[in-house]
PDB file of N, CA and C in Angstrom:
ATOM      1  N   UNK A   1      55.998  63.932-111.342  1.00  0.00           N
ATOM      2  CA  UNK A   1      57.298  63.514-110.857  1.00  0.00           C
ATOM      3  C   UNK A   1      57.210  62.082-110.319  1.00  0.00           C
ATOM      4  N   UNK A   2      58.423  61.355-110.758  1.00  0.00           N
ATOM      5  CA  UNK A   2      58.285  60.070-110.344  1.00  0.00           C
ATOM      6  C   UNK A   2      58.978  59.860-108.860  1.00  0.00           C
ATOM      7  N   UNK A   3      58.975  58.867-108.345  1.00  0.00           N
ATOM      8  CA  UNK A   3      59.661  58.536-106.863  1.00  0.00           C
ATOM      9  C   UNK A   3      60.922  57.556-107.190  1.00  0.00           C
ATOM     10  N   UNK A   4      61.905  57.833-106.724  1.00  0.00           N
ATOM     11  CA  UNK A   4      63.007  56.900-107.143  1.00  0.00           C
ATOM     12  C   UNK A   4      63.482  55.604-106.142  1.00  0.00           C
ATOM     13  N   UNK A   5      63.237  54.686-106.499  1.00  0.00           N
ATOM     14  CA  UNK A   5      64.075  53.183-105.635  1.00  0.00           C
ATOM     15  C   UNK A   5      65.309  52.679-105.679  1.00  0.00           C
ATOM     16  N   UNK A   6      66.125  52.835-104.712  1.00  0.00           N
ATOM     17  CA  UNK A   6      67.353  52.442-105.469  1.00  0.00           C
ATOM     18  C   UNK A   6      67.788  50.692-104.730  1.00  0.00           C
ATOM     19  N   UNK A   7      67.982  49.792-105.586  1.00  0.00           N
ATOM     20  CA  UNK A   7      67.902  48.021-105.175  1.00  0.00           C
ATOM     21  C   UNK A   7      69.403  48.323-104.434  1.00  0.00           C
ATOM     22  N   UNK A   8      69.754  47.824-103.267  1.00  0.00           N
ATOM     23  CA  UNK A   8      70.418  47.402-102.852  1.00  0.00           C
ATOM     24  C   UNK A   8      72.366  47.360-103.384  1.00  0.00           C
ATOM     25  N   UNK A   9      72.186  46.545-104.505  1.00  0.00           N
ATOM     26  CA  UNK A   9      72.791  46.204-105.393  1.00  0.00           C
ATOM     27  C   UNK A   9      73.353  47.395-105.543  1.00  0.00           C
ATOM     28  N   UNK A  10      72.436  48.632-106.412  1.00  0.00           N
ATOM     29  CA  UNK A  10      72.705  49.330-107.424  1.00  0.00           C
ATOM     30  C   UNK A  10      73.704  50.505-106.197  1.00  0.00           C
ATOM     31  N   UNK A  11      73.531  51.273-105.173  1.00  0.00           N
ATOM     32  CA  UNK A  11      73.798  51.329-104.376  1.00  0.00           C
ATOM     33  C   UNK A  11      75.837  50.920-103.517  1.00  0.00           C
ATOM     34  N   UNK A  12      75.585  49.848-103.856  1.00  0.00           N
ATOM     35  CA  UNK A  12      76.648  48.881-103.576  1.00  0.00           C
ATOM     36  C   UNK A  12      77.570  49.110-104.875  1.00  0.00           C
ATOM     37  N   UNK A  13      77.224  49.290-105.815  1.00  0.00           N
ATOM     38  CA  UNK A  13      77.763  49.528-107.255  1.00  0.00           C
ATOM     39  C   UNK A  13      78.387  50.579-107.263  1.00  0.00           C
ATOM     40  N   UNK A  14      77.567  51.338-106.972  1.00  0.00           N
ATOM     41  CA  UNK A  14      78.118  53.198-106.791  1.00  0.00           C
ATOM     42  C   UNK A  14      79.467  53.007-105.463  1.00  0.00           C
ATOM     43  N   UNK A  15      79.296  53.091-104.973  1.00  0.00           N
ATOM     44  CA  UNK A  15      80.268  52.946-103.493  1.00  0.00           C
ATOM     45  C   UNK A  15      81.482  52.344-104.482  1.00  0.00           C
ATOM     46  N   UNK A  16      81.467  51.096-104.722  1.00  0.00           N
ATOM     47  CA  UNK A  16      82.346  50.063-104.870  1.00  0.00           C
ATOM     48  C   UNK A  16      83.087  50.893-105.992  1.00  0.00           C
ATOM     49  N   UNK A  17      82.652  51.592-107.029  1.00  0.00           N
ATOM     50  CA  UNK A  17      83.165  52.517-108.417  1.00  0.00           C
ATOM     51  C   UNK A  17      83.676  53.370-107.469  1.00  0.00           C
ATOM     52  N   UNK A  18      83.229  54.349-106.372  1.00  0.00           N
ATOM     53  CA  UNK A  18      83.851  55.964-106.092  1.00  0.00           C
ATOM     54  C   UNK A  18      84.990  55.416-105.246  1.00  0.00           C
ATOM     55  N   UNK A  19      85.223  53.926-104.708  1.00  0.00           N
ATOM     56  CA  UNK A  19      86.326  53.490-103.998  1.00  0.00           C
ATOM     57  C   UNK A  19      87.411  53.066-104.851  1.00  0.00           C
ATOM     58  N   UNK A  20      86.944  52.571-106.012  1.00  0.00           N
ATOM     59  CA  UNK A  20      87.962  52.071-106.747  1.00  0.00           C
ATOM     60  C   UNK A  20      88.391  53.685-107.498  1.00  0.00           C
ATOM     61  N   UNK A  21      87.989  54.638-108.063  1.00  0.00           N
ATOM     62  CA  UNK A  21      87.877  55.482-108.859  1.00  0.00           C
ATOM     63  C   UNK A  21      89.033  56.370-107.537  1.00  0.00           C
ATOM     64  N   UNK A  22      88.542  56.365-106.336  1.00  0.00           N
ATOM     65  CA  UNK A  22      89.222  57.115-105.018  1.00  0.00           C
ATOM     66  C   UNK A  22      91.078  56.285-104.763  1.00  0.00           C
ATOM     67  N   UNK A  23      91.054  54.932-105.190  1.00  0.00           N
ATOM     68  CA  UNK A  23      92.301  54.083-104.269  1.00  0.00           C
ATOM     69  C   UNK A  23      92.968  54.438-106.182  1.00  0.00           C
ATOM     70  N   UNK A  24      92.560  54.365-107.251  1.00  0.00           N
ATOM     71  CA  UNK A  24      93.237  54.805-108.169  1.00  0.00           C
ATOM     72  C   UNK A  24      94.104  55.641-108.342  1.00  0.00           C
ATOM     73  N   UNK A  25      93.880  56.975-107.368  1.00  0.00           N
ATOM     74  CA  UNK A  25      94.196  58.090-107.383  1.00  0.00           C
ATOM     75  C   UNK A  25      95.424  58.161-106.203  1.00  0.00           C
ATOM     76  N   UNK A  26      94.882  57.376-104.956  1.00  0.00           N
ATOM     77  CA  UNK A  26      95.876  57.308-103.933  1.00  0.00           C
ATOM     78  C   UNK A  26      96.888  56.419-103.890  1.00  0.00           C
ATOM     79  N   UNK A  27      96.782  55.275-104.768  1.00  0.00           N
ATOM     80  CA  UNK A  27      97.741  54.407-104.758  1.00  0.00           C
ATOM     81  C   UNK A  27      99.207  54.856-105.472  1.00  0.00           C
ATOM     82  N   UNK A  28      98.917  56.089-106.391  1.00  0.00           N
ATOM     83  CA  UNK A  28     100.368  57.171-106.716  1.00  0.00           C
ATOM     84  C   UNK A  28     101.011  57.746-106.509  1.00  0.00           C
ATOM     85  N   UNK A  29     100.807  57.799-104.775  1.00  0.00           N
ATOM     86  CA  UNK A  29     101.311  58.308-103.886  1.00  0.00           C
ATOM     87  C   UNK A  29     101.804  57.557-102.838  1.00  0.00           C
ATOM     88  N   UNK A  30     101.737  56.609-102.942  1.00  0.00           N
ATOM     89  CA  UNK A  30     102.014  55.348-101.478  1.00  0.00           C
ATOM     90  C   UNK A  30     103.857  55.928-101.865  1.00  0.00           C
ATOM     91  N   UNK A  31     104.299  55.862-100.402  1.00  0.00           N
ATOM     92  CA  UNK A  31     106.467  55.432-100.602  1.00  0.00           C
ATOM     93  C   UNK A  31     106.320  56.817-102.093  1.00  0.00           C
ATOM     94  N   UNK A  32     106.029  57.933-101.999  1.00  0.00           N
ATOM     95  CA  UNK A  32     106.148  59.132-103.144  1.00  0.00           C
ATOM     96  C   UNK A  32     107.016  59.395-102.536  1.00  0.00           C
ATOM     97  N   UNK A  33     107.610  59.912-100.953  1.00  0.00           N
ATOM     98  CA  UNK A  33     108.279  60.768-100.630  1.00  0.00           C
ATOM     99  C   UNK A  33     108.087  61.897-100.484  1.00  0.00           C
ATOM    100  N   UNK A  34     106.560  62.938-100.830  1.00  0.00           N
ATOM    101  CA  UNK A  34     106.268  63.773-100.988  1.00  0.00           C
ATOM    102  C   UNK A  34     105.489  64.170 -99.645  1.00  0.00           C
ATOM    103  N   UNK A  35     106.581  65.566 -98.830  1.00  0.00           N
ATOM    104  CA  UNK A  35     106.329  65.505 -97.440  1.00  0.00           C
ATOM    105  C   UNK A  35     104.785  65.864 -97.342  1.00  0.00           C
ATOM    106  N   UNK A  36     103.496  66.316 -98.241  1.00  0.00           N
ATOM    107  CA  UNK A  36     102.308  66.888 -97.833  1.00  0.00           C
ATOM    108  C   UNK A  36     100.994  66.128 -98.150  1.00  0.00           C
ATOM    109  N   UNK A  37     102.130  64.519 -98.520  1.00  0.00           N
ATOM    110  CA  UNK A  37     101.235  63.960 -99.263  1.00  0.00           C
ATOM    111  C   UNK A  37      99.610  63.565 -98.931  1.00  0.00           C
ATOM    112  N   UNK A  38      99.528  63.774 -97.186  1.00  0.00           N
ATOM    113  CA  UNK A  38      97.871  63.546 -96.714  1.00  0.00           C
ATOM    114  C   UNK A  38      97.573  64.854 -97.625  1.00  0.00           C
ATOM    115  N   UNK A  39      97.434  66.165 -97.680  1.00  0.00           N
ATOM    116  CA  UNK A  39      96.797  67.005 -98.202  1.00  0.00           C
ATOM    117  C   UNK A  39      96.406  66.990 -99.597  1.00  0.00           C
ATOM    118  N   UNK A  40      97.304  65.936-100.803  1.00  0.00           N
ATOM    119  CA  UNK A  40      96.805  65.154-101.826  1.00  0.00           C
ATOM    120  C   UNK A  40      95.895  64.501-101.507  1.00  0.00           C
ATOM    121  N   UNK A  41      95.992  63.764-100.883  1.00  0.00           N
ATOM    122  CA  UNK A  41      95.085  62.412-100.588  1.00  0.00           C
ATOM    123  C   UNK A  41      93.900  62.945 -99.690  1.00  0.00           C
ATOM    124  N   UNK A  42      94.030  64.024 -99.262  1.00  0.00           N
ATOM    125  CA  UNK A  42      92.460  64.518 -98.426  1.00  0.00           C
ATOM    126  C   UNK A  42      91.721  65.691 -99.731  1.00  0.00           C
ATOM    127  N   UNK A  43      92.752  66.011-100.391  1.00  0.00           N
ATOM    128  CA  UNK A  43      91.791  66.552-101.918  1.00  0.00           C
ATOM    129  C   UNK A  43      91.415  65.377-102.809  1.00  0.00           C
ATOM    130  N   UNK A  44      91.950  64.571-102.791  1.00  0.00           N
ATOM    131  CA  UNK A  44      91.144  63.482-103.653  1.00  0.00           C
ATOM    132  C   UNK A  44      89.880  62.698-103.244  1.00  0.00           C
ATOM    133  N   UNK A  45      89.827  62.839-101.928  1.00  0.00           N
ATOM    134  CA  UNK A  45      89.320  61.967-101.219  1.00  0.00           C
ATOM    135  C   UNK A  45      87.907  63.571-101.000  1.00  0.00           C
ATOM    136  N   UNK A  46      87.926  64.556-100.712  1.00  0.00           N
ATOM    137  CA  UNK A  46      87.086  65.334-101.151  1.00  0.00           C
ATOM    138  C   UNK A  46      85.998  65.614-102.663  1.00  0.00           C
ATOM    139  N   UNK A  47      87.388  65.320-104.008  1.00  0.00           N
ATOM    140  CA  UNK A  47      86.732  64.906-105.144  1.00  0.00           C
ATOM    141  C   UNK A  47      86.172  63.624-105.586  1.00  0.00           C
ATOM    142  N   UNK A  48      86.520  62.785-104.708  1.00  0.00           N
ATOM    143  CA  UNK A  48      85.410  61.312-105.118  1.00  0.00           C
ATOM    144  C   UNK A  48      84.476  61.458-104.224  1.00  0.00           C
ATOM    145  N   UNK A  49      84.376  62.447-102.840  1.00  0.00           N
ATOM    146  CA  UNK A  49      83.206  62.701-102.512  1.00  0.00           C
ATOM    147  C   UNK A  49      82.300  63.502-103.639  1.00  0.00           C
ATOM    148  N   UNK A  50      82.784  64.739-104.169  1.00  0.00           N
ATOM    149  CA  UNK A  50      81.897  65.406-104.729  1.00  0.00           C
ATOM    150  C   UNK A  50      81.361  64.614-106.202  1.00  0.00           C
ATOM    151  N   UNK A  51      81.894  63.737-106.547  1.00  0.00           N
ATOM    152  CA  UNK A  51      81.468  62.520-107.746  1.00  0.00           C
ATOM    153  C   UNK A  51      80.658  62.055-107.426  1.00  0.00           C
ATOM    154  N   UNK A  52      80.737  61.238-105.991  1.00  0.00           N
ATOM    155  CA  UNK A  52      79.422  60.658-106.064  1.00  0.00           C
ATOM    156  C   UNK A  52      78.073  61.436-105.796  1.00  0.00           C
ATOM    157  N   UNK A  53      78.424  62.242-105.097  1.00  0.00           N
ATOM    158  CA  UNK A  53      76.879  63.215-104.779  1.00  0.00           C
ATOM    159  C   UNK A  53      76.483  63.442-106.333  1.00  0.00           C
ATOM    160  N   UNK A  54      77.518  63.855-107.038  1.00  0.00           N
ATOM    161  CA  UNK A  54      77.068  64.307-108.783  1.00  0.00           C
ATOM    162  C   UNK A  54      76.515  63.070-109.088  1.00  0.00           C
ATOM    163  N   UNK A  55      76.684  61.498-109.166  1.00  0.00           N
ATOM    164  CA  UNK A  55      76.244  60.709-109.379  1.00  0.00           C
ATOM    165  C   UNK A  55      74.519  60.857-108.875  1.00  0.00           C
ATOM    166  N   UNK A  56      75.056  60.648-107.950  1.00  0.00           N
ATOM    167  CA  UNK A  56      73.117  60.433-106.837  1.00  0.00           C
ATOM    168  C   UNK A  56      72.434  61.293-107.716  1.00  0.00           C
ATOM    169  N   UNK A  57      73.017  62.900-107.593  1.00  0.00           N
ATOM    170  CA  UNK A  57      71.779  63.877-108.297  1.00  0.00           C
ATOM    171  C   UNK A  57      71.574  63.696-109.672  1.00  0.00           C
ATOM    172  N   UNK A  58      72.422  63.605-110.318  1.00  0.00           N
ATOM    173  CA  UNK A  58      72.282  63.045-111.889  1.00  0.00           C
ATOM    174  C   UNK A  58      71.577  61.685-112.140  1.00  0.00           C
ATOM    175  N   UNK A  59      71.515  60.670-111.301  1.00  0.00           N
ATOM    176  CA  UNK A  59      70.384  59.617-111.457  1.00  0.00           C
ATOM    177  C   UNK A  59      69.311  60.241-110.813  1.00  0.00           C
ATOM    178  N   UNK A  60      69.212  61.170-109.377  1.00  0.00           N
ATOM    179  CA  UNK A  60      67.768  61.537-109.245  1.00  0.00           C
ATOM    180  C   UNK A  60      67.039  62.213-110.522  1.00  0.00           C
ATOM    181  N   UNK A  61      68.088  63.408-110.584  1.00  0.00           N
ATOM    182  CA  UNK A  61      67.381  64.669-111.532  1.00  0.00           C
ATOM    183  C   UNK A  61      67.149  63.886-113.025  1.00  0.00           C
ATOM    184  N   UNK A  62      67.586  63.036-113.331  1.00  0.00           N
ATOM    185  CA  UNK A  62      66.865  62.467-114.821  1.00  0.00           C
ATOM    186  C   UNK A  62      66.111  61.328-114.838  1.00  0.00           C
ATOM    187  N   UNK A  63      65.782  60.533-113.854  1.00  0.00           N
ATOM    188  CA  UNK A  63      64.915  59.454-113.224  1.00  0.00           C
ATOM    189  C   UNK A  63      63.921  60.268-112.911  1.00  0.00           C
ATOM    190  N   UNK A  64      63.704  61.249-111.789  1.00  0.00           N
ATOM    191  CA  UNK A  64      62.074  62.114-111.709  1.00  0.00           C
ATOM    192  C   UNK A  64      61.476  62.292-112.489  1.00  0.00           C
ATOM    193  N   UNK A  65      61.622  63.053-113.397  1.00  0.00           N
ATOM    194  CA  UNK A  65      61.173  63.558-114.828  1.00  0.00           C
ATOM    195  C   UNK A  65      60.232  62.767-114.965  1.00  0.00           C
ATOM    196  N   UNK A  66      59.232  63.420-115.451  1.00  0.00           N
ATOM    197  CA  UNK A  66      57.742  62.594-116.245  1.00  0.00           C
ATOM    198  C   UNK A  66      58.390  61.966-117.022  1.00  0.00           C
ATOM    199  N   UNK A  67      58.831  62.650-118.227  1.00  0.00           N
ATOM    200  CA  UNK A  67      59.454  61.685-119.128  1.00  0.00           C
ATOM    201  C   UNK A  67      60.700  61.911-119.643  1.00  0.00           C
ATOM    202  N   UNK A  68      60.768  60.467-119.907  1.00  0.00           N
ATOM    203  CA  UNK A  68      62.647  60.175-120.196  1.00  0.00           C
ATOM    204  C   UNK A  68      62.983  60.001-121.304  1.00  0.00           C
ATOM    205  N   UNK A  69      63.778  60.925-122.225  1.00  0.00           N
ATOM    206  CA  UNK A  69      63.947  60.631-123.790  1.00  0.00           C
ATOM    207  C   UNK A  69      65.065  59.637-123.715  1.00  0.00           C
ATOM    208  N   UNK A  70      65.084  59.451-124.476  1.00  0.00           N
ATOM    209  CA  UNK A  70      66.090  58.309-125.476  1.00  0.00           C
ATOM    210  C   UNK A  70      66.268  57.280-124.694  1.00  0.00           C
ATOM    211  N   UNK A  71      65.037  56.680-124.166  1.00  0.00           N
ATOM    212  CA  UNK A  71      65.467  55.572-123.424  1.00  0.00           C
ATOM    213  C   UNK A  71      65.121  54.113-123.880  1.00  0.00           C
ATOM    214  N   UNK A  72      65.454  53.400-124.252  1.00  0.00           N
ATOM    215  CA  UNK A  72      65.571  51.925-124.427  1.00  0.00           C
ATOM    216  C   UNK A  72      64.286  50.848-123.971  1.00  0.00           C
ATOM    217  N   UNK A  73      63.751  50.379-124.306  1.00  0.00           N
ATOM    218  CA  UNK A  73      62.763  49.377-124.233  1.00  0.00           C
ATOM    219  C   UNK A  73      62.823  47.396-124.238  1.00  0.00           C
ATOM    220  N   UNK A  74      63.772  47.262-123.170  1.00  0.00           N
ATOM    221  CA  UNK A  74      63.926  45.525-123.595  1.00  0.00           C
ATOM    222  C   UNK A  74      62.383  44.725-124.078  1.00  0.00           C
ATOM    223  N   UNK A  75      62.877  43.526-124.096  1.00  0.00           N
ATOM    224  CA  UNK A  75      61.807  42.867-124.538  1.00  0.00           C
ATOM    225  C   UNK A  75      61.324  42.690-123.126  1.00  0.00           C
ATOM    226  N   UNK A  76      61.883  41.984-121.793  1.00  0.00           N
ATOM    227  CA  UNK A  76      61.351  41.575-120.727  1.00  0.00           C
ATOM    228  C   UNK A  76      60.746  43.065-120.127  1.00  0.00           C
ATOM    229  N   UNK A  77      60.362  44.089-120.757  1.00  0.00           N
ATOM    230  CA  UNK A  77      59.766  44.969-120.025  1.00  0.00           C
ATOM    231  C   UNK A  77      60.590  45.957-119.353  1.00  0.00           C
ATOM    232  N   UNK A  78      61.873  45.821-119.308  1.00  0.00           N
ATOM    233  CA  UNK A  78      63.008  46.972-118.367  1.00  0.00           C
ATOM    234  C   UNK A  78      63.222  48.024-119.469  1.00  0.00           C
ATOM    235  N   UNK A  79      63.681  48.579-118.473  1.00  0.00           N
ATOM    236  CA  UNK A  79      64.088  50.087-119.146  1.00  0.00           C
ATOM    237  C   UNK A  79      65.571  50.552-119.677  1.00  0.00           C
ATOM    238  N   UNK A  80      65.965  51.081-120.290  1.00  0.00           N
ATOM    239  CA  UNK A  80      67.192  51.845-119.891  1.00  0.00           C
ATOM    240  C   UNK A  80      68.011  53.197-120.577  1.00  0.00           C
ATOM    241  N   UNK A  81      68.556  53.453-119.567  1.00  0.00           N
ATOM    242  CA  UNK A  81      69.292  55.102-120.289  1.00  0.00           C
ATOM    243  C   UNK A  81      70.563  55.445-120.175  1.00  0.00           C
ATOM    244  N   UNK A  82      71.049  56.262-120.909  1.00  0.00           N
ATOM    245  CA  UNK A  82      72.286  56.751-120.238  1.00  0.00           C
ATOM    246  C   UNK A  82      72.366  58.054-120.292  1.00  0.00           C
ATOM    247  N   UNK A  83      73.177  58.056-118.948  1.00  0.00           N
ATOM    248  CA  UNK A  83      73.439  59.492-118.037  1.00  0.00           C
ATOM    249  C   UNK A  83      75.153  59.823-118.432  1.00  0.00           C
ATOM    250  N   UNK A  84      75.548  61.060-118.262  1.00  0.00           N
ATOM    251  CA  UNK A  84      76.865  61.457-117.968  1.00  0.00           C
ATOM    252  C   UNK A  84      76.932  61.809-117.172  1.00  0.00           C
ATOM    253  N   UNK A  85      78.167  61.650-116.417  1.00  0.00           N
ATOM    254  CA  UNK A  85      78.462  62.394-115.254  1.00  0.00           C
ATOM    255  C   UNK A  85      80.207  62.744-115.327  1.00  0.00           C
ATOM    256  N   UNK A  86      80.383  63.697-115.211  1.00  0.00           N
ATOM    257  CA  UNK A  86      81.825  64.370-115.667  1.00  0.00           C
ATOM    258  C   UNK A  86      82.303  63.817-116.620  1.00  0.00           C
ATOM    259  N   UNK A  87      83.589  62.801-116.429  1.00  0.00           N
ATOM    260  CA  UNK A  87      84.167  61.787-117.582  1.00  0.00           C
ATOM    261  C   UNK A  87      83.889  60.687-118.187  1.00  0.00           C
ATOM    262  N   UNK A  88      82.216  60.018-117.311  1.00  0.00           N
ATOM    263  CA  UNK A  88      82.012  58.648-117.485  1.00  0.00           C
ATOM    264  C   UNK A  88      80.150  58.663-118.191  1.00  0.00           C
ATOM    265  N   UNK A  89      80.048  57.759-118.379  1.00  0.00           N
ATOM    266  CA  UNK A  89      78.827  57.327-118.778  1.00  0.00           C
ATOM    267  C   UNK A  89      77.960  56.211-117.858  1.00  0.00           C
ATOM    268  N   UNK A  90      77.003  56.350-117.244  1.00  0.00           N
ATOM    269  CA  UNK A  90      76.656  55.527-116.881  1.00  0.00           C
ATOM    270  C   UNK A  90      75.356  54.967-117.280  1.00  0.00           C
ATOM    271  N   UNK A  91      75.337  53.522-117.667  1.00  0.00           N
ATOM    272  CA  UNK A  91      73.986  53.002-117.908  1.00  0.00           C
ATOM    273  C   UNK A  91      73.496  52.494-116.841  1.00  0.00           C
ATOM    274  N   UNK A  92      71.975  52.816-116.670  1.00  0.00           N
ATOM    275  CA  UNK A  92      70.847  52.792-115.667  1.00  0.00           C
ATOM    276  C   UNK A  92      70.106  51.863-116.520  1.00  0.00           C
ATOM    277  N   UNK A  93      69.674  50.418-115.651  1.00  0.00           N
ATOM    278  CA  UNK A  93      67.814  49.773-116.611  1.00  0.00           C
ATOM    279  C   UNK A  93      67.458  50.100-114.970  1.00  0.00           C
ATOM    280  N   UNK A  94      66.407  49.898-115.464  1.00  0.00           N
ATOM    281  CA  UNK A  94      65.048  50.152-114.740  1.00  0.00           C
ATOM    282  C   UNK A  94      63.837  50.462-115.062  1.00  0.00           C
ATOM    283  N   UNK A  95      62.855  49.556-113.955  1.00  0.00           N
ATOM    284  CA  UNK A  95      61.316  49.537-114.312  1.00  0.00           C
ATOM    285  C   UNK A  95      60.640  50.284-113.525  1.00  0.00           C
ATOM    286  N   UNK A  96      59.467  50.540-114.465  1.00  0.00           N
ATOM    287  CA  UNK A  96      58.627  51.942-113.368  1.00  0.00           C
ATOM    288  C   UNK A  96      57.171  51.349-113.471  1.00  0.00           C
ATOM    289  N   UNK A  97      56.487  51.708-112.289  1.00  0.00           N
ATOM    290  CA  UNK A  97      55.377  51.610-112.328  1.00  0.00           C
ATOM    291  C   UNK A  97      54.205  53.219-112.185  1.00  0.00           C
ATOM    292  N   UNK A  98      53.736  53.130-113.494  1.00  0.00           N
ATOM    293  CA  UNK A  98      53.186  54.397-113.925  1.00  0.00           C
ATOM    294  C   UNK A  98      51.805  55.162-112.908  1.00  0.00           C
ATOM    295  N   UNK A  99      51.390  53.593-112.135  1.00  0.00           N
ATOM    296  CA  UNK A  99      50.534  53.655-111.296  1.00  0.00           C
ATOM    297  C   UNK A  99      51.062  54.445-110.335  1.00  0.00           C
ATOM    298  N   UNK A 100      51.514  53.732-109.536  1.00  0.00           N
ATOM    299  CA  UNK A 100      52.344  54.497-108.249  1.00  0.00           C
ATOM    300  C   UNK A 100      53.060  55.563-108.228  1.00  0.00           C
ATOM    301  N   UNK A 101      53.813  55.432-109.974  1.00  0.00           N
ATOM    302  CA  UNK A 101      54.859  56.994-110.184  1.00  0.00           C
ATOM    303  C   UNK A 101      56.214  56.393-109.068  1.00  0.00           C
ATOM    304  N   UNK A 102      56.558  55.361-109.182  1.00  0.00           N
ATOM    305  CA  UNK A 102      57.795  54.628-108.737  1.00  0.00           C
ATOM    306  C   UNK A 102      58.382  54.035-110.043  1.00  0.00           C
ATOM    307  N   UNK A 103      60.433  54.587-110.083  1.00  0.00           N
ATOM    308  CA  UNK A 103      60.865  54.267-111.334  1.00  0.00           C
ATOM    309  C   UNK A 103      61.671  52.791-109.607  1.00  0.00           C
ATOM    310  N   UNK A 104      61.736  51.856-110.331  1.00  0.00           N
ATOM    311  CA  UNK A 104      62.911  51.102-109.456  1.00  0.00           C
ATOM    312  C   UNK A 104      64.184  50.902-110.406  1.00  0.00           C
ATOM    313  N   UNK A 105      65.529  51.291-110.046  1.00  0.00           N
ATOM    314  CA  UNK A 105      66.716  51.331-110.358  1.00  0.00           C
ATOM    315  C   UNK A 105      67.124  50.179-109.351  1.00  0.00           C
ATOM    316  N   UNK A 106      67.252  49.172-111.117  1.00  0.00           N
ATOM    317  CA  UNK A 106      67.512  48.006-110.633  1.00  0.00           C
ATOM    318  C   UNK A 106      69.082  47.486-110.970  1.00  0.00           C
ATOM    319  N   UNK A 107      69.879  48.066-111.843  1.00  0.00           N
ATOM    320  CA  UNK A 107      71.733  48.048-112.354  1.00  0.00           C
ATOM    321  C   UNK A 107      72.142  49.570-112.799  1.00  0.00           C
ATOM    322  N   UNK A 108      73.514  49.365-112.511  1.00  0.00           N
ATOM    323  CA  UNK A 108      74.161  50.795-112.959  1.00  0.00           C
ATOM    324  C   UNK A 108      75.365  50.265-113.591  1.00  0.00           C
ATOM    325  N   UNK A 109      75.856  50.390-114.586  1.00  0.00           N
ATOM    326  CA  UNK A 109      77.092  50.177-115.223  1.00  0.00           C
ATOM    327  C   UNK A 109      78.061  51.730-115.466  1.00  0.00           C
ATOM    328  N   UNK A 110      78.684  51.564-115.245  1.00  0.00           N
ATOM    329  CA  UNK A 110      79.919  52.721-115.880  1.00  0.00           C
ATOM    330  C   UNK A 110      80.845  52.529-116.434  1.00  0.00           C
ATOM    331  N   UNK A 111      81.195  53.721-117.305  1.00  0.00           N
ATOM    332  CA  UNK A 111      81.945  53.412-118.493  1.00  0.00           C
ATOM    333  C   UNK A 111      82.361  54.626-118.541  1.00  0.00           C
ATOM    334  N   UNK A 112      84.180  54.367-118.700  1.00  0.00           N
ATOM    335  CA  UNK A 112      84.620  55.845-119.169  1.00  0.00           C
ATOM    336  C   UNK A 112      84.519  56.174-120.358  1.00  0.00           C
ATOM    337  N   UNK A 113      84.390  57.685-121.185  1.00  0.00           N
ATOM    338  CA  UNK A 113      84.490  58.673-122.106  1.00  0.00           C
ATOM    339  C   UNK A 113      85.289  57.850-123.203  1.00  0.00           C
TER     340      UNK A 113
END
């Protein structure tokens, strides 16, 4: 099993997607008129919680792994794969050091279905 690093960046990436992916959802409701509308907006705001945890574990649980199929080989030595997670795709590069058994997750891109 490998140990996972996550850069700063990549981190900041995730957040910045489950906020935008979260204000998407709430901004259809601003001036709705719809008297219960916090109880929309506190279920949505529950399901972009449970996204990102699916995120985290879906980059842990396929980053640990001894080994990683179908993954990509740049020339400068990085890595990369892609994961699903509910509707989206996300591409992961990242470099590992086989010594230590440290993958470092160094970008995350997402992409919808």
């Amino acid at each position: 099993m490998f140990k996972i690093e996550l850069k700063g960046e990549v981190i900041d990436k995730i957040d910045n997607f489950i906020d935008s992916y979260l204000n998407s959802f709430l901004i259809l409701f601003i001036d709705s008129w719809i008297e219960d509308v916090y109880l929309i907006e506190e279920n949505y705001k529950k399901i972009a919680t449970k996204f990102r945890d699916q995120i985290y574990f879906s980059l842990k649980d396929t980053c640990e792994k001894d080994i990683i199929f179908w993954k990509r080989i740049w020339d400068n030595g990085e890595l990369s794969i892609i994961i699903s997670v509910w509707n989206y795709k996300i591409f992961i590069d990242y470099r590992e050091n086989n010594i230590s058994k440290i993958r470092y997750i160094e970008n995350v891109e997402f992409y919808k279905k």
